[in-house]
N, C-alpha and C. Protein backbone atom coordinates (compact mmCIF):
# COMPACT_ATOMS: atom_id res chain seq x y z
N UNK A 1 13.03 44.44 6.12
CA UNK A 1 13.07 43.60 7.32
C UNK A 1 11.67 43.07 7.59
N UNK A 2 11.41 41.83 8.14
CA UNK A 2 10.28 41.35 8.04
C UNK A 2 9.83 41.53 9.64
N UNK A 3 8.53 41.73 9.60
CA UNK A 3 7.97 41.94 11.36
C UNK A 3 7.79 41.08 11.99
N UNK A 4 7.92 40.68 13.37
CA UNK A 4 8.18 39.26 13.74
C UNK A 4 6.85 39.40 14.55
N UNK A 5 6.02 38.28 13.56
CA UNK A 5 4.55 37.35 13.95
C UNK A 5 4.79 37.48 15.36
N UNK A 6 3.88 38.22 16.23
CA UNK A 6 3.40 37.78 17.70
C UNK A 6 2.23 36.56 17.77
N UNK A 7 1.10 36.66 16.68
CA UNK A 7 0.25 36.00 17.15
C UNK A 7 0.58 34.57 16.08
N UNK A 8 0.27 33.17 17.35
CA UNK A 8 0.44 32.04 16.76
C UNK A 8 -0.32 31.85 16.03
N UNK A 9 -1.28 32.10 15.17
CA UNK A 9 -1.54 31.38 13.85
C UNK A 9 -0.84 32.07 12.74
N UNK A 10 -0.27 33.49 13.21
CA UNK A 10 0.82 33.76 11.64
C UNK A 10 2.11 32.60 12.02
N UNK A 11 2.36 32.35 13.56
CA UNK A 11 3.74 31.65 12.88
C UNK A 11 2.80 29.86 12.70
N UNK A 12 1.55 29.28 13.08
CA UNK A 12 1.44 28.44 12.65
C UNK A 12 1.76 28.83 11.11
N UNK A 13 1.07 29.10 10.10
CA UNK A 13 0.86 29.67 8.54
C UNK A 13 2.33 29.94 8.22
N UNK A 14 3.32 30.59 8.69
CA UNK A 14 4.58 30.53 8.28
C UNK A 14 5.04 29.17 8.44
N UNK A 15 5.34 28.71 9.58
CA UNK A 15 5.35 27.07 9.93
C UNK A 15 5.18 26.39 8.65
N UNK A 16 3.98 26.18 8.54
CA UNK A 16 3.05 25.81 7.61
C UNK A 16 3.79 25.37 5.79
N UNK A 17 3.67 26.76 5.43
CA UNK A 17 4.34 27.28 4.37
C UNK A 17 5.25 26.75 4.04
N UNK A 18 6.65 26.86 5.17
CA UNK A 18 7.46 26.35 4.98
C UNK A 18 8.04 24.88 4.91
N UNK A 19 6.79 24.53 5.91
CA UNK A 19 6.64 22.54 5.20
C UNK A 19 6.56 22.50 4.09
N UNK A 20 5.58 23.04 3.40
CA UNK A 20 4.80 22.51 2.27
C UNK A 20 6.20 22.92 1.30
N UNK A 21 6.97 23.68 1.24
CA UNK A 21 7.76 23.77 0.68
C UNK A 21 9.33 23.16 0.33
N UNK A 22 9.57 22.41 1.76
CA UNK A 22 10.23 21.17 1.73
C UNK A 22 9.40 19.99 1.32
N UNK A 23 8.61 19.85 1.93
CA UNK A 23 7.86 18.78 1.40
C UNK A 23 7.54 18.21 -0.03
N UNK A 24 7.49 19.88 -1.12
CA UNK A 24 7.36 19.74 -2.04
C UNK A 24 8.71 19.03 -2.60
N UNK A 25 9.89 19.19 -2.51
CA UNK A 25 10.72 18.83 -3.00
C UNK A 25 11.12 17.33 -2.33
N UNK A 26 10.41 17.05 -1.04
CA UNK A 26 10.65 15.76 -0.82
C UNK A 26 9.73 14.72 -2.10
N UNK A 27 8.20 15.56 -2.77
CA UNK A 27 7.67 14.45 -3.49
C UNK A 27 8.50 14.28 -4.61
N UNK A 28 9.14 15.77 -5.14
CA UNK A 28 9.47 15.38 -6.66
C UNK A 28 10.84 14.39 -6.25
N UNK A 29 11.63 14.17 -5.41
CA UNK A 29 13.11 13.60 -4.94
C UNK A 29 12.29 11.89 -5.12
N UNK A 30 11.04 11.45 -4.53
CA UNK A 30 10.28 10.04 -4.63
C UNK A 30 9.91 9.92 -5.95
N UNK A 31 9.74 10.84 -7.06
CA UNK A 31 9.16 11.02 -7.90
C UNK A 31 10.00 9.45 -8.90
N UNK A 32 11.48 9.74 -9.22
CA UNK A 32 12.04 8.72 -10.33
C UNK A 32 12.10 7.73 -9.87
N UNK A 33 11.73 7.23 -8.54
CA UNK A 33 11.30 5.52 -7.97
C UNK A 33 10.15 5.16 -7.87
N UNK A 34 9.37 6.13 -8.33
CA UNK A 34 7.81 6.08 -8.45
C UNK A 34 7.03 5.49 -6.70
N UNK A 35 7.68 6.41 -6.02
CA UNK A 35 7.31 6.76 -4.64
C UNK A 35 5.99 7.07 -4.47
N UNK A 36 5.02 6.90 -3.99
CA UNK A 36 4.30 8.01 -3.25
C UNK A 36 4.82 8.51 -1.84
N UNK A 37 4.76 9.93 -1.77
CA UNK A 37 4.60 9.77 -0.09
C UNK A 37 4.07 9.30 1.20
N UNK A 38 2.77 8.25 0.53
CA UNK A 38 2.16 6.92 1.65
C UNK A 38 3.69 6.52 1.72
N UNK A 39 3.43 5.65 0.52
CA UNK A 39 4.71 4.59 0.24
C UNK A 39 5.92 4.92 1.42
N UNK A 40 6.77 5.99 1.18
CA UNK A 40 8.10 6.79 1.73
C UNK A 40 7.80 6.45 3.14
N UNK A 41 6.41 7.22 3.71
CA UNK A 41 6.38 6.99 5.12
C UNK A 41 6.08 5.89 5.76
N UNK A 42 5.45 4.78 5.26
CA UNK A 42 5.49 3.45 5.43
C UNK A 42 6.92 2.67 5.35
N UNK A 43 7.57 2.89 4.33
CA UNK A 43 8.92 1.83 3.97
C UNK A 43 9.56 2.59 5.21
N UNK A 44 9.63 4.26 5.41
CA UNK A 44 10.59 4.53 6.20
C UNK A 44 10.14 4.11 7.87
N UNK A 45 9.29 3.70 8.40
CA UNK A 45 8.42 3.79 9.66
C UNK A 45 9.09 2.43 9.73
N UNK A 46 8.97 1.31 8.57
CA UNK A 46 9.63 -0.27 8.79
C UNK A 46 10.81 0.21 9.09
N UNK A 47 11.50 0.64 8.36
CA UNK A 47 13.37 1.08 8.58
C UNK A 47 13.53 1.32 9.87
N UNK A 48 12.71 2.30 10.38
CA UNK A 48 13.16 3.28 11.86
C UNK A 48 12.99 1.37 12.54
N UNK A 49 11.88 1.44 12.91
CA UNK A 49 11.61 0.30 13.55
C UNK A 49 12.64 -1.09 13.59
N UNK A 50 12.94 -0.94 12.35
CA UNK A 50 14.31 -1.80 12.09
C UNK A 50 15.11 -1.61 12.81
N UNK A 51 15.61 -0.02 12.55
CA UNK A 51 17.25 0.27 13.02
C UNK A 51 16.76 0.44 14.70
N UNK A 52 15.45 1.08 15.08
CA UNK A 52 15.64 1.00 16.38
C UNK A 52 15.45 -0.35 17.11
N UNK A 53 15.02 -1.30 16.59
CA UNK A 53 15.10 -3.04 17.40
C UNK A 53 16.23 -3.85 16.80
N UNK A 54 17.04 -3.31 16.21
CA UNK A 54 17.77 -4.20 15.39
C UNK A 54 19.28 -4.17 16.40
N UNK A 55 20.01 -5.19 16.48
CA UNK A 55 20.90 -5.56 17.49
C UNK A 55 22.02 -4.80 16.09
N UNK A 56 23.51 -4.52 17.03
CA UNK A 56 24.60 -4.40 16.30
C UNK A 56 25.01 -5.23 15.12
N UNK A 57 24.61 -6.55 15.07
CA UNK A 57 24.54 -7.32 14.22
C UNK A 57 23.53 -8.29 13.36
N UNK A 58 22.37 -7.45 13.48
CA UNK A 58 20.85 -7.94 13.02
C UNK A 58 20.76 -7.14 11.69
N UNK A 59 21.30 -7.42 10.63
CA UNK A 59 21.26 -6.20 9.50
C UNK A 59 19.27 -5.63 9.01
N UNK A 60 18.53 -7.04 9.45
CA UNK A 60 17.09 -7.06 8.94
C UNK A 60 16.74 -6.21 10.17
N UNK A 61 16.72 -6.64 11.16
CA UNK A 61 16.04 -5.90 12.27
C UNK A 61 14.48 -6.73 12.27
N UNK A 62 13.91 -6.06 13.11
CA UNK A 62 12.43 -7.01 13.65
C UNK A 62 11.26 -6.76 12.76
N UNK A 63 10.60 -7.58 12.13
CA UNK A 63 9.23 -7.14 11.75
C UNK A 63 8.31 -6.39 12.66
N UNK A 64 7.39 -5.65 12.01
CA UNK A 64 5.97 -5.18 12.70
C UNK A 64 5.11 -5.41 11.90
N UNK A 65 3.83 -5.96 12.77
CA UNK A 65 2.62 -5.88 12.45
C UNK A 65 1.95 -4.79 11.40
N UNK A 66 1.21 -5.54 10.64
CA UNK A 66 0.29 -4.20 9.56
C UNK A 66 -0.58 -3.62 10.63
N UNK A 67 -0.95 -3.84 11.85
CA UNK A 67 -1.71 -3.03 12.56
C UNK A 67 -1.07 -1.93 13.02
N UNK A 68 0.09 -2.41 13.80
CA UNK A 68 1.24 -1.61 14.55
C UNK A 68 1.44 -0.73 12.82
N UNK A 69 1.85 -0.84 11.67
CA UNK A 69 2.29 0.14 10.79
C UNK A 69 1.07 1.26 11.19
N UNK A 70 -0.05 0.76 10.78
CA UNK A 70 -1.47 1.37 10.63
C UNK A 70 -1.40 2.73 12.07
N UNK A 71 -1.33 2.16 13.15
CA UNK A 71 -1.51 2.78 13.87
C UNK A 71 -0.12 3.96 13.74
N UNK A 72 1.07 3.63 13.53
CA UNK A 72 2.17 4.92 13.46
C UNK A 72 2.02 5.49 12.45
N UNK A 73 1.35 5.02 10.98
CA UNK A 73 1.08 6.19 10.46
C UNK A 73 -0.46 6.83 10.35
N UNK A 74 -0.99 6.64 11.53
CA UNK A 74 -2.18 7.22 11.64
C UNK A 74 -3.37 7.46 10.57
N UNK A 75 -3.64 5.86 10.34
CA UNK A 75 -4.16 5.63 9.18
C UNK A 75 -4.96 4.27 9.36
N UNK A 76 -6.03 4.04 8.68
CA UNK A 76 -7.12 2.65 8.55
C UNK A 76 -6.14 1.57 8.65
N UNK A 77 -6.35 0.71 8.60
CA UNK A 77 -5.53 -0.60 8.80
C UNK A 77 -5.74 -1.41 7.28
N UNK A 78 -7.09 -0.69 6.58
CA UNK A 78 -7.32 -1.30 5.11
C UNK A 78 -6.38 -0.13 4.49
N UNK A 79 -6.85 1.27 4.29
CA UNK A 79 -4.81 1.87 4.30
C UNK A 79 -4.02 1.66 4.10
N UNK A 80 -3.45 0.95 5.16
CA UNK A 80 -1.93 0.24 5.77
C UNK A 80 -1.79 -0.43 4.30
N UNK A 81 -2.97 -1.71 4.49
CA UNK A 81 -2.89 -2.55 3.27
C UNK A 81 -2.90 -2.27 1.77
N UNK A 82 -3.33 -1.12 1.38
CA UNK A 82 -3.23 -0.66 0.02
C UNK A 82 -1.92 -0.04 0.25
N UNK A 83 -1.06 0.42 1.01
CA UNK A 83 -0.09 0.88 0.95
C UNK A 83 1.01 -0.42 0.55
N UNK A 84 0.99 -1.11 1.75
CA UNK A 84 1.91 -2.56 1.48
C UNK A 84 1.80 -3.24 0.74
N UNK A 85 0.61 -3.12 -0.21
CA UNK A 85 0.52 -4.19 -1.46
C UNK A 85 1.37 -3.26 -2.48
N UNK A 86 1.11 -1.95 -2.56
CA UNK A 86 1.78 -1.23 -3.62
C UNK A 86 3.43 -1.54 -3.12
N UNK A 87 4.08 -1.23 -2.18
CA UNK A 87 5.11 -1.33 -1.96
C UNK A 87 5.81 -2.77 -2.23
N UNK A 88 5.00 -4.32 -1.60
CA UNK A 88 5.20 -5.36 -2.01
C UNK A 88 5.56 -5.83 -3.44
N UNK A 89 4.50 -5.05 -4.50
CA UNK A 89 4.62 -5.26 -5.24
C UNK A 89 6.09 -4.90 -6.59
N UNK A 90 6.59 -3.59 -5.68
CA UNK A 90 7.84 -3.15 -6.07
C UNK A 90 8.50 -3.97 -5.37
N UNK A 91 8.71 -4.92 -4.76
CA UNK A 91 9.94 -6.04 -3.74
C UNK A 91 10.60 -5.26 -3.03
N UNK A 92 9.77 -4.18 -2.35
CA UNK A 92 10.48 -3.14 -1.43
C UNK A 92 10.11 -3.63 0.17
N UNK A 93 8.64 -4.55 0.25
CA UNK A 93 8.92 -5.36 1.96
C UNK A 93 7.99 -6.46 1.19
N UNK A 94 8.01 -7.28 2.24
CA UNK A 94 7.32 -8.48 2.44
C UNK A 94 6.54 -9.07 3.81
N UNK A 95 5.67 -9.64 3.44
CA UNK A 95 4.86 -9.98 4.37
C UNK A 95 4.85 -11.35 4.66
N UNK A 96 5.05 -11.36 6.22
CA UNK A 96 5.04 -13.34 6.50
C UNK A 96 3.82 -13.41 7.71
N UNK A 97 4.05 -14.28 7.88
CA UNK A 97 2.55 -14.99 8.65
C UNK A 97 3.74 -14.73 10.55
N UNK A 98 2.74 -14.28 11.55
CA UNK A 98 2.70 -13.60 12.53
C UNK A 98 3.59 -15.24 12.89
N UNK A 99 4.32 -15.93 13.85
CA UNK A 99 4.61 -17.25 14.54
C UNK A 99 3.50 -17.55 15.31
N UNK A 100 3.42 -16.27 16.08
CA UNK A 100 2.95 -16.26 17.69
C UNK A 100 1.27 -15.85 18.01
N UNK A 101 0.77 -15.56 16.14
CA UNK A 101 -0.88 -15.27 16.25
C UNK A 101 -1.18 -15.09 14.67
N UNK A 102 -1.57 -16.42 14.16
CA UNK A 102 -1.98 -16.77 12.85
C UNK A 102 -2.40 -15.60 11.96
N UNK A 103 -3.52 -15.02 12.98
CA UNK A 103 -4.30 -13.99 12.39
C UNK A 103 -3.44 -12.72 11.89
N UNK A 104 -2.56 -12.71 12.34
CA UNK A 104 -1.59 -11.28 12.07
C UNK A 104 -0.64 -11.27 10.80
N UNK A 105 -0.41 -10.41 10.02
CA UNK A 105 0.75 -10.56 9.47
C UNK A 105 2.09 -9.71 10.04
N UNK A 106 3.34 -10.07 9.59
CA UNK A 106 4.50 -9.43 9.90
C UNK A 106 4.94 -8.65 8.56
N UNK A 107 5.32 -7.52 8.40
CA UNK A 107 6.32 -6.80 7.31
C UNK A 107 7.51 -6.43 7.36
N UNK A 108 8.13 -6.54 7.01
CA UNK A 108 9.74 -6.30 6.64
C UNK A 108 10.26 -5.77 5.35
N UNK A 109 11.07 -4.70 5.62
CA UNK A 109 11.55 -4.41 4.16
C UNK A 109 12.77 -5.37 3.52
N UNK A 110 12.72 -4.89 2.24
CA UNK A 110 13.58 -6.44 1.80
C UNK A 110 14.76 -5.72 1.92
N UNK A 111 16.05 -6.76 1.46
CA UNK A 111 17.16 -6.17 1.09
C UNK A 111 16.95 -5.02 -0.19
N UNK A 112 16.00 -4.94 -1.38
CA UNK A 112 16.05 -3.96 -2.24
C UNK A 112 15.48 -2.69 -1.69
N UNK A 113 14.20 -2.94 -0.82
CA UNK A 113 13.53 -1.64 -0.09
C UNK A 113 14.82 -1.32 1.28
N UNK A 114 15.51 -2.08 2.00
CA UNK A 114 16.59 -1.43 2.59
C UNK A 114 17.33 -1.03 1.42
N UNK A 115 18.21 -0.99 0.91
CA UNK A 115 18.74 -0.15 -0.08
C UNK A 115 18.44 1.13 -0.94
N UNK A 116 17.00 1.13 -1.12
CA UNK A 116 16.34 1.90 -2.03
C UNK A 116 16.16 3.48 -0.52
N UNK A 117 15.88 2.55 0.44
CA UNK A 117 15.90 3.77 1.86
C UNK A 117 17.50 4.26 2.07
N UNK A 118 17.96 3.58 1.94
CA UNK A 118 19.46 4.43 2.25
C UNK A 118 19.82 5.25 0.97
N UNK A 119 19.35 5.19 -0.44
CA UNK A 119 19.72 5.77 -1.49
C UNK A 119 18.59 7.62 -1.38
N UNK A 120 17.70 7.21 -0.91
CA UNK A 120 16.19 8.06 -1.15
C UNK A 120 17.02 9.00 0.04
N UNK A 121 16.96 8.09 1.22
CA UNK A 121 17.60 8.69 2.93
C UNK A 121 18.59 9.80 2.63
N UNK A 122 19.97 9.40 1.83
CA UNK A 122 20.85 10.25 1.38
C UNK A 122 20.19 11.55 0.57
N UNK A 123 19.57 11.02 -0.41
CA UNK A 123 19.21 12.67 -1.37
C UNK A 123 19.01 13.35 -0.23
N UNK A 124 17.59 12.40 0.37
CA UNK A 124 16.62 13.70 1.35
C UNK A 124 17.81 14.17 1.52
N UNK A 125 18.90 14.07 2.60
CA UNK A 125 19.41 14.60 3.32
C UNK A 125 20.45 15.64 2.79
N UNK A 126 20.84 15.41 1.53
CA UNK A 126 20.88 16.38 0.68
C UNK A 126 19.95 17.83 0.22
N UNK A 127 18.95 17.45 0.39
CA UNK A 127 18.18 18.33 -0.12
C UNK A 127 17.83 19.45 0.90
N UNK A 128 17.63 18.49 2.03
CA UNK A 128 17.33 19.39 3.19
C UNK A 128 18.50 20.57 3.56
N UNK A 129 19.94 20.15 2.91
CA UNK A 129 20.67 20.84 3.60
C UNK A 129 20.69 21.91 2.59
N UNK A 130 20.53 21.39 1.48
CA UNK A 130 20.29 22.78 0.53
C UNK A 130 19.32 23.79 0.61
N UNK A 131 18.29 22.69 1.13
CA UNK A 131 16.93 23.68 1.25
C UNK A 131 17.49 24.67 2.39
N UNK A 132 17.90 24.64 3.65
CA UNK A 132 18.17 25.42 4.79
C UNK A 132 19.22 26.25 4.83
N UNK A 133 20.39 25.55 3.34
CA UNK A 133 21.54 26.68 3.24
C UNK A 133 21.26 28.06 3.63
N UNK A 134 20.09 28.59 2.72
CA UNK A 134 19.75 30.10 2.88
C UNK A 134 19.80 30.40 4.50
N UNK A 135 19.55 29.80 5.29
CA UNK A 135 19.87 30.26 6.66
C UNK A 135 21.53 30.51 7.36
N UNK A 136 21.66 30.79 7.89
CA UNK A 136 23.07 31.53 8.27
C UNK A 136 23.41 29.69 9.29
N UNK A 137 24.66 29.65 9.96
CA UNK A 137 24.68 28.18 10.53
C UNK A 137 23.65 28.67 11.82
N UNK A 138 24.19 30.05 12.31
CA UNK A 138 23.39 30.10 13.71
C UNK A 138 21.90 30.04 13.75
N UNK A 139 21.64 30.69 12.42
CA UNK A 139 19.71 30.53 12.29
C UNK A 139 19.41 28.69 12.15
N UNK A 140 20.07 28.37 11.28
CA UNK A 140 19.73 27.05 11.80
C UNK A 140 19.77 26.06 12.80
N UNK A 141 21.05 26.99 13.92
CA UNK A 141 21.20 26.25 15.22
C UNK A 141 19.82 26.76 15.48
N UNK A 142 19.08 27.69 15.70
CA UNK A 142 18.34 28.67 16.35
C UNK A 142 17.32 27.96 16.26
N UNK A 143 16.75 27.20 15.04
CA UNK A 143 15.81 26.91 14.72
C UNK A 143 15.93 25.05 14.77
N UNK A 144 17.00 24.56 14.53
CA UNK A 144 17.24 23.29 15.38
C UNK A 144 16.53 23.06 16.85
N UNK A 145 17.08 24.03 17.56
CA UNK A 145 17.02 24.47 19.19
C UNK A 145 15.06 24.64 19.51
N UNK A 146 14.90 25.40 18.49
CA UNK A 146 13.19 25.34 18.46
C UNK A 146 12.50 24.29 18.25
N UNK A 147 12.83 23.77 17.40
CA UNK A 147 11.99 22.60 16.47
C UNK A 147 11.72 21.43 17.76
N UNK A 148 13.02 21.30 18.48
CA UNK A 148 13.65 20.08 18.97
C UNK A 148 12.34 20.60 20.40
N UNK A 149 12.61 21.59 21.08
CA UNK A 149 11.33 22.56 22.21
C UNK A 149 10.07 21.87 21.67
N UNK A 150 9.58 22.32 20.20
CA UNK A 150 8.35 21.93 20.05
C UNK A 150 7.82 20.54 20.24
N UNK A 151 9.22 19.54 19.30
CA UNK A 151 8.68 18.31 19.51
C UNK A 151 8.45 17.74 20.71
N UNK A 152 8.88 18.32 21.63
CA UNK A 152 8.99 17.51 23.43
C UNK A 152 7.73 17.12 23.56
């Protein structure tokens, strides 16, 4: 039986651990589309942004700014740009000129980078559920119930 961590930096370090260990299997899952995990969290940050501004019948959804990317993934804005050129260059988004302020650009994922996110979206979500099988359903309610506390 394992002793249950009182002090928070064993359960940060368990925490911890146990990212790195999903995580690991999230790189090798990007691995045969020749993903990086920049890449993943960029294409997926356009998607969210998509599906959350996108009307019932807007299949593209709204561009954002390379600044606005920069800033949600907490990263340089020259960053941003080595990220979106690699991704561009796979025809996974594209970049157009701002309407409303020259200086800006807009990104959007294409129809192949939407597709390639709903194919990648599915494994993850596969994987995750395998990864957590080992938990009983209630440990994972248990730990649903936590996770969801922390993020507030």
């Amino acid at each position: 039986m394992h002793s249950q961590p009182s002090d928070p930096a064993d359960l940060g370090d368990l925490f911890h651990a146990a990212f790195r260990g999903l995580r690991r299997t999230w790189a090798e899952q990007l691995s045969p589309w020749e993903l990086t995990p920049h890449q993943w969290r960029a294409l997926m940050t356009l998607m969210r942004r998509q599906d959350a501004t996108a009307g019932i019948d807007a299949p593209a959804g709204n561009p954002m700014r390379l600044k606005d990317l920069a800033e949600r993934l907490r990263i340089a804005p020259r960053s941003a740009t080595e990220v979106v050129d690699q991704l561009e260059l796979k025809g996974l988004v594209c970049r157009t000129a701002d309407p409303t302020d020259r200086r800006a650009t807009l990104l959007a994922a294409t129809a192949t980078g939407q597709e390639l996110f709903a194919k990648i979206s599915a494994e993850r979500r596969g994987k995750s559920s395998e990864y957590f099988a080992r938990l009983s359903a209630g440990d994972r309610a248990e730990l649903a119930r936590i996770l969801e506390q922390l993020g507030d």
